[in-house]
C-alpha atoms as a PDB file:
ATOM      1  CA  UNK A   1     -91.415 -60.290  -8.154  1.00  0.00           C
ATOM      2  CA  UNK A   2     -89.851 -60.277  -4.889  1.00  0.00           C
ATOM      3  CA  UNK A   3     -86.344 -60.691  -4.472  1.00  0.00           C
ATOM      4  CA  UNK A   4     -86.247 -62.520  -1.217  1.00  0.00           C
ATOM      5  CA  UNK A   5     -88.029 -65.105  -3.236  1.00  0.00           C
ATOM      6  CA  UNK A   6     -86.122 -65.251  -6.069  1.00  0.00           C
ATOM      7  CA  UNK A   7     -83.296 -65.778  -3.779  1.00  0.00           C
ATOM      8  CA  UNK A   8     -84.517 -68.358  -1.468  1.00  0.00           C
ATOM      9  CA  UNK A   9     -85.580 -70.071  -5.031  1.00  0.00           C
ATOM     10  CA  UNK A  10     -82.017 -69.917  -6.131  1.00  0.00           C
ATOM     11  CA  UNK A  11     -81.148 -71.112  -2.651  1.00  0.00           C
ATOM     12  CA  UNK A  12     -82.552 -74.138  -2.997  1.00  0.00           C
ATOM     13  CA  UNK A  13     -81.917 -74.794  -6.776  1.00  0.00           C
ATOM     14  CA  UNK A  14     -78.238 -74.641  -5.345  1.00  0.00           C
ATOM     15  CA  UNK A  15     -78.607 -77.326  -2.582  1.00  0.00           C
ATOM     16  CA  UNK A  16     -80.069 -79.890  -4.376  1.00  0.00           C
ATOM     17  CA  UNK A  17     -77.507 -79.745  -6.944  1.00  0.00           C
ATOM     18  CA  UNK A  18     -74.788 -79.675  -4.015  1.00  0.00           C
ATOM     19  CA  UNK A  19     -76.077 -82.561  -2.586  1.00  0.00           C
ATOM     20  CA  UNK A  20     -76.304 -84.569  -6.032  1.00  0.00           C
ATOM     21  CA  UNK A  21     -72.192 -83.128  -6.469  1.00  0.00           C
ATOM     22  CA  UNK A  22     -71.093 -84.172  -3.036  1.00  0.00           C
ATOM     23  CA  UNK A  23     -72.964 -87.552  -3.225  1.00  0.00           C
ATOM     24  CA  UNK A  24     -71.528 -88.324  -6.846  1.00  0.00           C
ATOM     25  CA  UNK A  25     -68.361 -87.361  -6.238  1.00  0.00           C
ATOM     26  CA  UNK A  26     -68.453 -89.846  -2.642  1.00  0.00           C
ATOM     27  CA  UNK A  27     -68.880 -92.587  -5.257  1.00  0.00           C
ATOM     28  CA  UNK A  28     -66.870 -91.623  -7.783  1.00  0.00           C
ATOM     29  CA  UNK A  29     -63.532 -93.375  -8.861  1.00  0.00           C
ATOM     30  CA  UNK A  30     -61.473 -89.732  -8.889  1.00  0.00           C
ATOM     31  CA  UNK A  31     -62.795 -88.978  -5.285  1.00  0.00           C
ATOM     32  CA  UNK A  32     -59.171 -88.948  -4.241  1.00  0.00           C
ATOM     33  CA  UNK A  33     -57.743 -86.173  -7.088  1.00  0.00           C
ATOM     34  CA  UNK A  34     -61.694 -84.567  -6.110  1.00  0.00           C
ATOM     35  CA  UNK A  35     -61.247 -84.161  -2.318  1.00  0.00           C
ATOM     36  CA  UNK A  36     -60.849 -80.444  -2.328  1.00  0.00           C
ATOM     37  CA  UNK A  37     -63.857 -80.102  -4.179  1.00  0.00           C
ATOM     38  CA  UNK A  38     -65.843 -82.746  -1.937  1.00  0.00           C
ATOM     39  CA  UNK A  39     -64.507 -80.472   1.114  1.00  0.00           C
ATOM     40  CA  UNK A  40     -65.689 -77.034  -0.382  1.00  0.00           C
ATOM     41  CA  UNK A  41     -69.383 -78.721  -1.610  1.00  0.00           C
ATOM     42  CA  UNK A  42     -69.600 -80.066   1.657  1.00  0.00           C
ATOM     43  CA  UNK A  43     -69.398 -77.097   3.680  1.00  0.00           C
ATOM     44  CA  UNK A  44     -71.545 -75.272   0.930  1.00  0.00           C
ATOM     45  CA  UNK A  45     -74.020 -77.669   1.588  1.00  0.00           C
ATOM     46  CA  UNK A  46     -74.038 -78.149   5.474  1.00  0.00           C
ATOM     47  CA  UNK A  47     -73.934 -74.180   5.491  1.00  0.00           C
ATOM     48  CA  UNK A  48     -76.802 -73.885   3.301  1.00  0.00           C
ATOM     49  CA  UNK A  49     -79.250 -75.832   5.061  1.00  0.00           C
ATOM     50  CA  UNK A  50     -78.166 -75.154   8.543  1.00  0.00           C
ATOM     51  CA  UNK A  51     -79.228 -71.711   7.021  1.00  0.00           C
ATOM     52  CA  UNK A  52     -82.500 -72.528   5.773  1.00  0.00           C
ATOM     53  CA  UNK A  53     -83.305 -74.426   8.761  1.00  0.00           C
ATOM     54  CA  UNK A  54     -82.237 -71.277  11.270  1.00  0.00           C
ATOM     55  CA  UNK A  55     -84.682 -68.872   8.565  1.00  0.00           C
ATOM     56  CA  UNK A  56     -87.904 -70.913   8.776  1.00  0.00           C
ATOM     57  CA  UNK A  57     -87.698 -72.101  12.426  1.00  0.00           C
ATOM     58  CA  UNK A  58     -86.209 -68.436  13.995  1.00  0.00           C
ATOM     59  CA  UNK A  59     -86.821 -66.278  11.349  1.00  0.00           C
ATOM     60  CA  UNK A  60     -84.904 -63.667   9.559  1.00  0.00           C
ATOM     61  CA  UNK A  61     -84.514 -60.911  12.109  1.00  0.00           C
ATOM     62  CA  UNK A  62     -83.871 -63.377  14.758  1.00  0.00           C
ATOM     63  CA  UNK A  63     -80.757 -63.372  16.913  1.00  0.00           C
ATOM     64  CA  UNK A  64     -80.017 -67.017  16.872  1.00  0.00           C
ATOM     65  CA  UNK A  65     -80.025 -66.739  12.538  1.00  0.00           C
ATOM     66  CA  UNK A  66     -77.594 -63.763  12.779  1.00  0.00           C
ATOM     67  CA  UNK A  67     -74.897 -65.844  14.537  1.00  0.00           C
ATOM     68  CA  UNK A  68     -75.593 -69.074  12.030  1.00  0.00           C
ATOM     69  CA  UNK A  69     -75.623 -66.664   9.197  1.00  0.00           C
ATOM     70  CA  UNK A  70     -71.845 -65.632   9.964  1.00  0.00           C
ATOM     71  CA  UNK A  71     -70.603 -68.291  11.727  1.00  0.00           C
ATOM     72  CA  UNK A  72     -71.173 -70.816   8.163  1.00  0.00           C
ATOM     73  CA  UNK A  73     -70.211 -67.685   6.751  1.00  0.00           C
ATOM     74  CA  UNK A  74     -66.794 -68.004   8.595  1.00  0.00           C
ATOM     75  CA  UNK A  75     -66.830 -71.888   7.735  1.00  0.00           C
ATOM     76  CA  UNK A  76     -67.140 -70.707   4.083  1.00  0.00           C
ATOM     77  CA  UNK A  77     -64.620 -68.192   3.838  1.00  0.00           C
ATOM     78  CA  UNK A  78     -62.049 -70.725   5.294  1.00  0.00           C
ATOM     79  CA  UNK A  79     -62.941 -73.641   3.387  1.00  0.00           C
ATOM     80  CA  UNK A  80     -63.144 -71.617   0.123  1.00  0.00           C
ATOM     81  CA  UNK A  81     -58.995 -69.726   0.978  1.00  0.00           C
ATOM     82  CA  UNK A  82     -58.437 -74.030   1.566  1.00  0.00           C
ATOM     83  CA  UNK A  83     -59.760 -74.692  -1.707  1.00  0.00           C
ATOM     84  CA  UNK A  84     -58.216 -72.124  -3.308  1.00  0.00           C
ATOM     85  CA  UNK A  85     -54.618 -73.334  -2.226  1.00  0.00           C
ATOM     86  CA  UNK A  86     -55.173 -77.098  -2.707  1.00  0.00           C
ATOM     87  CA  UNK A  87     -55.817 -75.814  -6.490  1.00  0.00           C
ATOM     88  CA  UNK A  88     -52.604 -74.251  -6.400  1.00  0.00           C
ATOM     89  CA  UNK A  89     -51.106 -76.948  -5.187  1.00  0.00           C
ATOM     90  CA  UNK A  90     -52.813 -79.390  -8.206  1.00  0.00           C
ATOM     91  CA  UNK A  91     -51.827 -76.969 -10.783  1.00  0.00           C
ATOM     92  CA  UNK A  92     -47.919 -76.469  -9.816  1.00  0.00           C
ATOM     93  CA  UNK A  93     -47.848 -80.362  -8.904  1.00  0.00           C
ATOM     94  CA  UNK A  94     -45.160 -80.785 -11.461  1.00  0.00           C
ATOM     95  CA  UNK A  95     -43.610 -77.188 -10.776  1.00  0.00           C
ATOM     96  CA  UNK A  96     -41.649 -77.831  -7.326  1.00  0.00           C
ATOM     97  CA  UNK A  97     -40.015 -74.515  -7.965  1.00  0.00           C
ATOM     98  CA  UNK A  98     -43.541 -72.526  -8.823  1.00  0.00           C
ATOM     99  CA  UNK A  99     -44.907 -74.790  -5.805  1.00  0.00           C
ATOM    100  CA  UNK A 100     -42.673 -73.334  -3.150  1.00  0.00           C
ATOM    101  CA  UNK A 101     -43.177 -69.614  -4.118  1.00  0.00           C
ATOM    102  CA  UNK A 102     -47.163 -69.876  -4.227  1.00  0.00           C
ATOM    103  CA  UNK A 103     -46.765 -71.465  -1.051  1.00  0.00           C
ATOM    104  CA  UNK A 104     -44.936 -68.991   0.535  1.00  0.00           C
ATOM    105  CA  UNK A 105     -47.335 -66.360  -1.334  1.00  0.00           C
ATOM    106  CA  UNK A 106     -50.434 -68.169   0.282  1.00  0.00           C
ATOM    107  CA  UNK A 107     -49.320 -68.536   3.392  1.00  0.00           C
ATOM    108  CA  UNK A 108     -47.979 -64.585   3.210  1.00  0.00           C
ATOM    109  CA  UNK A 109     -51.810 -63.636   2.173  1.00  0.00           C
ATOM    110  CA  UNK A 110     -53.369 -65.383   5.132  1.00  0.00           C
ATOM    111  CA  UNK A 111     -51.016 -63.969   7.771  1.00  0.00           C
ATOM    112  CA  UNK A 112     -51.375 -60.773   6.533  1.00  0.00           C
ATOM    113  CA  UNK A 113     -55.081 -60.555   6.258  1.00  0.00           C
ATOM    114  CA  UNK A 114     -55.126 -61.952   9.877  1.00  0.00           C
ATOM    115  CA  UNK A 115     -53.256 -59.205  10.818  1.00  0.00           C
ATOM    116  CA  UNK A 116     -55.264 -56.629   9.116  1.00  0.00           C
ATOM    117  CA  UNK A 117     -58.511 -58.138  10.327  1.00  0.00           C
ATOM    118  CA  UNK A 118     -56.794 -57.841  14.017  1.00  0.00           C
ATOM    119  CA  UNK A 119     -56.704 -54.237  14.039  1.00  0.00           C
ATOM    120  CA  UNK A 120     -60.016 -54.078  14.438  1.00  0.00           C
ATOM    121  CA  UNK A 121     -60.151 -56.402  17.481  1.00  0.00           C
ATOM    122  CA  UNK A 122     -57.299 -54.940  18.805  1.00  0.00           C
ATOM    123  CA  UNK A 123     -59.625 -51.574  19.462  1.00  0.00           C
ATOM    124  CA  UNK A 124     -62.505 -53.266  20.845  1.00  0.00           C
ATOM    125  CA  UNK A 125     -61.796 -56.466  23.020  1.00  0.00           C
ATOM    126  CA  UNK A 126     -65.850 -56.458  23.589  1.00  0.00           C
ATOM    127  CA  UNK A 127     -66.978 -57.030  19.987  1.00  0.00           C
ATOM    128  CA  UNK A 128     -65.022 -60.504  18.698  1.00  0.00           C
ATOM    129  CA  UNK A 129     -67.996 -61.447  17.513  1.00  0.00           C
ATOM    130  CA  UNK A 130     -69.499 -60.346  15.288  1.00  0.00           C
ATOM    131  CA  UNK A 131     -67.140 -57.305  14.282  1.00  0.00           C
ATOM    132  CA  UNK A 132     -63.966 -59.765  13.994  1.00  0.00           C
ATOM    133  CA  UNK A 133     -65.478 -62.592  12.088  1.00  0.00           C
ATOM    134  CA  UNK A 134     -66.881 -59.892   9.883  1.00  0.00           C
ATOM    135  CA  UNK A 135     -64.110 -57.896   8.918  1.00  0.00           C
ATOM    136  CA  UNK A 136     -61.655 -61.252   8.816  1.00  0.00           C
ATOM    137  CA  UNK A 137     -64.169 -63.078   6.395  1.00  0.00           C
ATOM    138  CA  UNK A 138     -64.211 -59.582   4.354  1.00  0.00           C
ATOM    139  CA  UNK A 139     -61.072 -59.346   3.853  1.00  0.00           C
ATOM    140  CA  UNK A 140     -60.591 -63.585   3.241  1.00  0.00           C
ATOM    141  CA  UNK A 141     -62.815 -63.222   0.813  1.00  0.00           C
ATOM    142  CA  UNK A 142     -61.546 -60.640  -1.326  1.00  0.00           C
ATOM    143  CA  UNK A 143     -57.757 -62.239  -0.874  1.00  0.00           C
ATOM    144  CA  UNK A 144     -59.429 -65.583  -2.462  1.00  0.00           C
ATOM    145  CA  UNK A 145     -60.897 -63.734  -5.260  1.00  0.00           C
ATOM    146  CA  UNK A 146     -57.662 -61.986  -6.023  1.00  0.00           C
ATOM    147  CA  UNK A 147     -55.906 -65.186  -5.145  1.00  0.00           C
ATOM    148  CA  UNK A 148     -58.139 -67.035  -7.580  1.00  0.00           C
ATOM    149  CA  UNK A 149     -57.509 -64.617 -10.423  1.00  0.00           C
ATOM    150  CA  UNK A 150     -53.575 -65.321  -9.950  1.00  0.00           C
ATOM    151  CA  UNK A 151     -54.106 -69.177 -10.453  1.00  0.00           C
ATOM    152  CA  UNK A 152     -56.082 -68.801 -13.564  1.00  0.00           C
ATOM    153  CA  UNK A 153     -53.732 -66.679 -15.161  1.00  0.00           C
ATOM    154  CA  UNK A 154     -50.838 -69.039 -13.857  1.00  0.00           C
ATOM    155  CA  UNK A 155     -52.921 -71.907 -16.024  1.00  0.00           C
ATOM    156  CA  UNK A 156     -52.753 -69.811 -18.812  1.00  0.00           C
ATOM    157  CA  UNK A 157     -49.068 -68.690 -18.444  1.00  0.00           C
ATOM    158  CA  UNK A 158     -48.132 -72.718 -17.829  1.00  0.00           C
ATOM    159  CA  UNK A 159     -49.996 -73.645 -21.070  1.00  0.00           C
ATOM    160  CA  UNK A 160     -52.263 -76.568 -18.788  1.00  0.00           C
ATOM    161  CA  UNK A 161     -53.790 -79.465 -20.070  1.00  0.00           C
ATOM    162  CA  UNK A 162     -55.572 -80.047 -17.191  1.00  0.00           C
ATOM    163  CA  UNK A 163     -58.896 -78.767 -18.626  1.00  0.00           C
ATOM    164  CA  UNK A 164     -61.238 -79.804 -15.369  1.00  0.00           C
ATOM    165  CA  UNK A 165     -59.157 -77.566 -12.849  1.00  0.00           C
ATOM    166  CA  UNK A 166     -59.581 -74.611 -15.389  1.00  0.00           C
ATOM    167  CA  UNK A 167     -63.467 -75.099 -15.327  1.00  0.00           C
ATOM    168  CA  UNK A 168     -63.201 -75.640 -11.531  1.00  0.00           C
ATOM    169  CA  UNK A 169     -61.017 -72.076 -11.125  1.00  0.00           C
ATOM    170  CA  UNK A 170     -63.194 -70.462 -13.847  1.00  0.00           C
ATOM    171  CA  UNK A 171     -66.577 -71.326 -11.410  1.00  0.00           C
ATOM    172  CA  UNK A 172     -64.577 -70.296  -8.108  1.00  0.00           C
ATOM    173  CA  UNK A 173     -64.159 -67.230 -10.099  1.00  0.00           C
ATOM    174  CA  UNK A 174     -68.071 -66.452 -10.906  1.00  0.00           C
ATOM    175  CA  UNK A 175     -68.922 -67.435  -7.137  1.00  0.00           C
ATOM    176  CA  UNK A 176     -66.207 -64.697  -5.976  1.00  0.00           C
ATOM    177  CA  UNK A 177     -66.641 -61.892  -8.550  1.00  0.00           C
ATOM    178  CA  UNK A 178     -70.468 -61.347  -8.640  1.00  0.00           C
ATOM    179  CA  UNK A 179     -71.216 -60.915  -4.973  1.00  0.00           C
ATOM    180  CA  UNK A 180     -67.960 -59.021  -4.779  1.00  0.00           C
ATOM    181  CA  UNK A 181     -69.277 -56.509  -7.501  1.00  0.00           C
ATOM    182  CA  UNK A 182     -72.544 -55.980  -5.863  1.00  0.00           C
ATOM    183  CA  UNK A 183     -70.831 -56.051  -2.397  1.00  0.00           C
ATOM    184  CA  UNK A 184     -68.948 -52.894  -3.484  1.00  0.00           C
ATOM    185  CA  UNK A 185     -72.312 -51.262  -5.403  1.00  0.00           C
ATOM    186  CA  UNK A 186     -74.179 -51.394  -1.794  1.00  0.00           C
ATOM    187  CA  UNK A 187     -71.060 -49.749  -0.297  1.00  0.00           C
ATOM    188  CA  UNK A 188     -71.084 -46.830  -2.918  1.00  0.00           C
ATOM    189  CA  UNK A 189     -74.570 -46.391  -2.846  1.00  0.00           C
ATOM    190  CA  UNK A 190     -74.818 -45.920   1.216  1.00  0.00           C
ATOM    191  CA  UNK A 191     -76.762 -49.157   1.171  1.00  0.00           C
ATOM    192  CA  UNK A 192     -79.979 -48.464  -0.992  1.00  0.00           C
ATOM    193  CA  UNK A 193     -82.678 -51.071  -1.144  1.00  0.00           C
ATOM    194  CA  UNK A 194     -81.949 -51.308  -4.757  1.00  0.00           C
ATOM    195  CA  UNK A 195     -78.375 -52.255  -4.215  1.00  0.00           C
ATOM    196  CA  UNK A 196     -79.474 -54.628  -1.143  1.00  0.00           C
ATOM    197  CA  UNK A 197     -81.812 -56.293  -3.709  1.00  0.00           C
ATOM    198  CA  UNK A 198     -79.247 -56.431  -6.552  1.00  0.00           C
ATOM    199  CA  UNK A 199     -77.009 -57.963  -4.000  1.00  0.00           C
ATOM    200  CA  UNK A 200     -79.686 -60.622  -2.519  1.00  0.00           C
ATOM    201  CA  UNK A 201     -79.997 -62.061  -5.678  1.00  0.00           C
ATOM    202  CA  UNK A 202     -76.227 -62.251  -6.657  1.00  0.00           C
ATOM    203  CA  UNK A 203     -75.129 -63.712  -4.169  1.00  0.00           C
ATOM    204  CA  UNK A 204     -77.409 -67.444  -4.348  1.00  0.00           C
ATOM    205  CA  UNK A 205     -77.469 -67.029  -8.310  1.00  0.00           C
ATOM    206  CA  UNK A 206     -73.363 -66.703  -8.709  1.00  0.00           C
ATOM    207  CA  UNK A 207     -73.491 -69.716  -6.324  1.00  0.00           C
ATOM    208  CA  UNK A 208     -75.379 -71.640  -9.025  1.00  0.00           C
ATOM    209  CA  UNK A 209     -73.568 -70.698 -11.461  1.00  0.00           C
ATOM    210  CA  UNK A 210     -70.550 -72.290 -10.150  1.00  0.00           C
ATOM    211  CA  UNK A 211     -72.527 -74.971  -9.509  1.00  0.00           C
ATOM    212  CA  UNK A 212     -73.106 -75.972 -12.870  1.00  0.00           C
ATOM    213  CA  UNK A 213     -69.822 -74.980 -14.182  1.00  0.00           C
ATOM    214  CA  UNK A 214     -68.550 -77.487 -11.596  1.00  0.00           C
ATOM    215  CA  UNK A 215     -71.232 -80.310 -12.690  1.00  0.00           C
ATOM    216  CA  UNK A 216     -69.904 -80.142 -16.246  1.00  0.00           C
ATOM    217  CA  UNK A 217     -66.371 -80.181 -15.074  1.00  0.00           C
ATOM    218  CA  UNK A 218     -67.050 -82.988 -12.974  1.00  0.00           C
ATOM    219  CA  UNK A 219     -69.086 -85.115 -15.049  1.00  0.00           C
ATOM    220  CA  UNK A 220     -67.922 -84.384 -18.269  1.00  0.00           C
ATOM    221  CA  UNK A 221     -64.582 -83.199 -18.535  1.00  0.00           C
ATOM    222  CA  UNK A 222     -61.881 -85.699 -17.598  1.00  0.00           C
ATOM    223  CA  UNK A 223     -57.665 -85.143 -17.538  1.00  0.00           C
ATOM    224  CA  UNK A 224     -55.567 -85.078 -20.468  1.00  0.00           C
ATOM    225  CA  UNK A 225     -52.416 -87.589 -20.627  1.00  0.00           C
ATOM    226  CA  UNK A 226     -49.493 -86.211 -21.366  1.00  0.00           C
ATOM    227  CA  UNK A 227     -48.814 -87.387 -25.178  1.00  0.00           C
ATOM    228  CA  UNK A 228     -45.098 -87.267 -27.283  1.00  0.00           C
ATOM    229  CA  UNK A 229     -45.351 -84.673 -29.747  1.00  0.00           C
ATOM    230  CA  UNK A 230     -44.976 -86.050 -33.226  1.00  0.00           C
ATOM    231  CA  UNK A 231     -42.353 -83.399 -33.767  1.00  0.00           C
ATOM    232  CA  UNK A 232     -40.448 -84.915 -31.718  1.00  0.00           C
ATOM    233  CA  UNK A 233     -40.122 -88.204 -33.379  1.00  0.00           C
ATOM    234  CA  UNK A 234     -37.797 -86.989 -36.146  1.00  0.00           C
ATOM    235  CA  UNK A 235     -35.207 -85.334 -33.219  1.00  0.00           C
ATOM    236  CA  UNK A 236     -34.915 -88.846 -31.876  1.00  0.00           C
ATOM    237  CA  UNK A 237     -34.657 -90.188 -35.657  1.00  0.00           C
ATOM    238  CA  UNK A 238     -31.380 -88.056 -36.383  1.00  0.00           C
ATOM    239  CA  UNK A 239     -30.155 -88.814 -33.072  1.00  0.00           C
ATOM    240  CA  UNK A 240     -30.120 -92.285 -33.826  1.00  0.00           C
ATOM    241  CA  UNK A 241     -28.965 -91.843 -37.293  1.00  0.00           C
ATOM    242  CA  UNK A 242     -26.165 -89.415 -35.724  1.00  0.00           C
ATOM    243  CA  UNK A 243     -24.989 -92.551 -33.681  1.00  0.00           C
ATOM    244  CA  UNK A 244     -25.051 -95.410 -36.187  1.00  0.00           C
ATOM    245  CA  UNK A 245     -22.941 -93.129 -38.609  1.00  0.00           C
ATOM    246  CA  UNK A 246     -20.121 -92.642 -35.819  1.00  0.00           C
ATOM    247  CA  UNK A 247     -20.052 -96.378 -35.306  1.00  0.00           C
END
């Protein structure tokens, strides 16, 4: 079977389950604490089918779908590094001290992969577009991957009971690492069709993946409260006991 086809099926697998995500989570009574995700799904969706329209009325060799191609890619990149940093900011919401360093760290990342990514404008004024927007949404998207990697081991290192943003992280993390995999395989094999295939496919099925990770989170998995401990019962017991024998 052809992989273009396989991919384009994929493709559109992925944007009807988008656009059931985005429209539940509209509706839904945790839109507010889901905003982030309703951003990201957005743009995934709006990307997708301004992509699908640019394929079947231009075609794919077409000038007009190169520049949609990158420029959603672009919109992607940006909103995904967003995403990324609003789930920092979920998972350190009651770590002020953990909160100001992975700021600092995320804000660190972004100027520095802007700077890196200007090199290569710097020696060619002519090129902004495409050669820029490439190399910048590159190197974005390796930072998030890395980035995202950091926050799920921070989860584990805090101990969090906040099982949904671990599923959300966890499907961030099968979007980013796939695509990133093959991405390198194409590079190490000077761009074979095999490796161009491999990657094709990755890229749209990774994307579904998260998808569904993200439906389950979404519609199944809801926050844990913060409970007492019954181990601490008995500390407040001989407290109290302390106290009564003094008076």
């Amino acid at each position: 079977m052809d992989s273009g086809i396989v991919s384009y099926g994929f493709q559109y697998v992925g944007i009807l389950i988008e656009a059931g995500l985005v429209i539940f989570v509209a509706r839904s009574s945790h839109r507010n604490r889901l905003a982030s995700v309703f951003l990201y799904l957005s743009c995934l969706l709006a990307s997708d089918l301004a992509r699908a329209y640019a394929l079947r009325v231009y075609g794919l060799a077409s000038r007009q779908y190169f520049y949609i191609y990158w420029s959603t890619d672009f919109l992607l990149v940006a909103s995904a590094f967003l995403l990324v940093c609003l789930f920092f900011r979920r998972a350190c919401l009651h770590q002020d001290k953990m909160w100001r360093f992975a700021r600092l760290l995320l804000v660190f990342v972004f100027v520095l992969v802007l700077a890196i990514s200007g090199l290569i404008f710097s020696h060619n004024y002519s090129h902004l577009f495409p050669r820029f927007v490439v190399e910048f949404n590159q190197n974005l998207y390796f930072a998030c991957l890395v980035l995202n990697t950091l926050l799920y081991l921070l989860l584990q290192q805090i101990e969090s009971t906040d099982d949904q943003l671990g599923l959300l992280v966890c499907g961030v993390g099968i979007q980013f690492a796939g695509p990133a995999a093959t991405l390198a395989l194409v590079h190490l094999t000077s761009s074979e069709r095999f490796a161009q295939s491999l990657n094709s496919i990755a890229i749209p099925l990774c994307t579904l993946g998260m998808l569904l990770v993200w439906a389950y989170a979404i519609l199944h998995v809801k926050e844990k409260a913060i409970q007492v401990t019954r181990r601490q019962i008995p500390v407040l017991a001989e407290v109290a006991a302390h106290l009564n024998i003094q008076v």
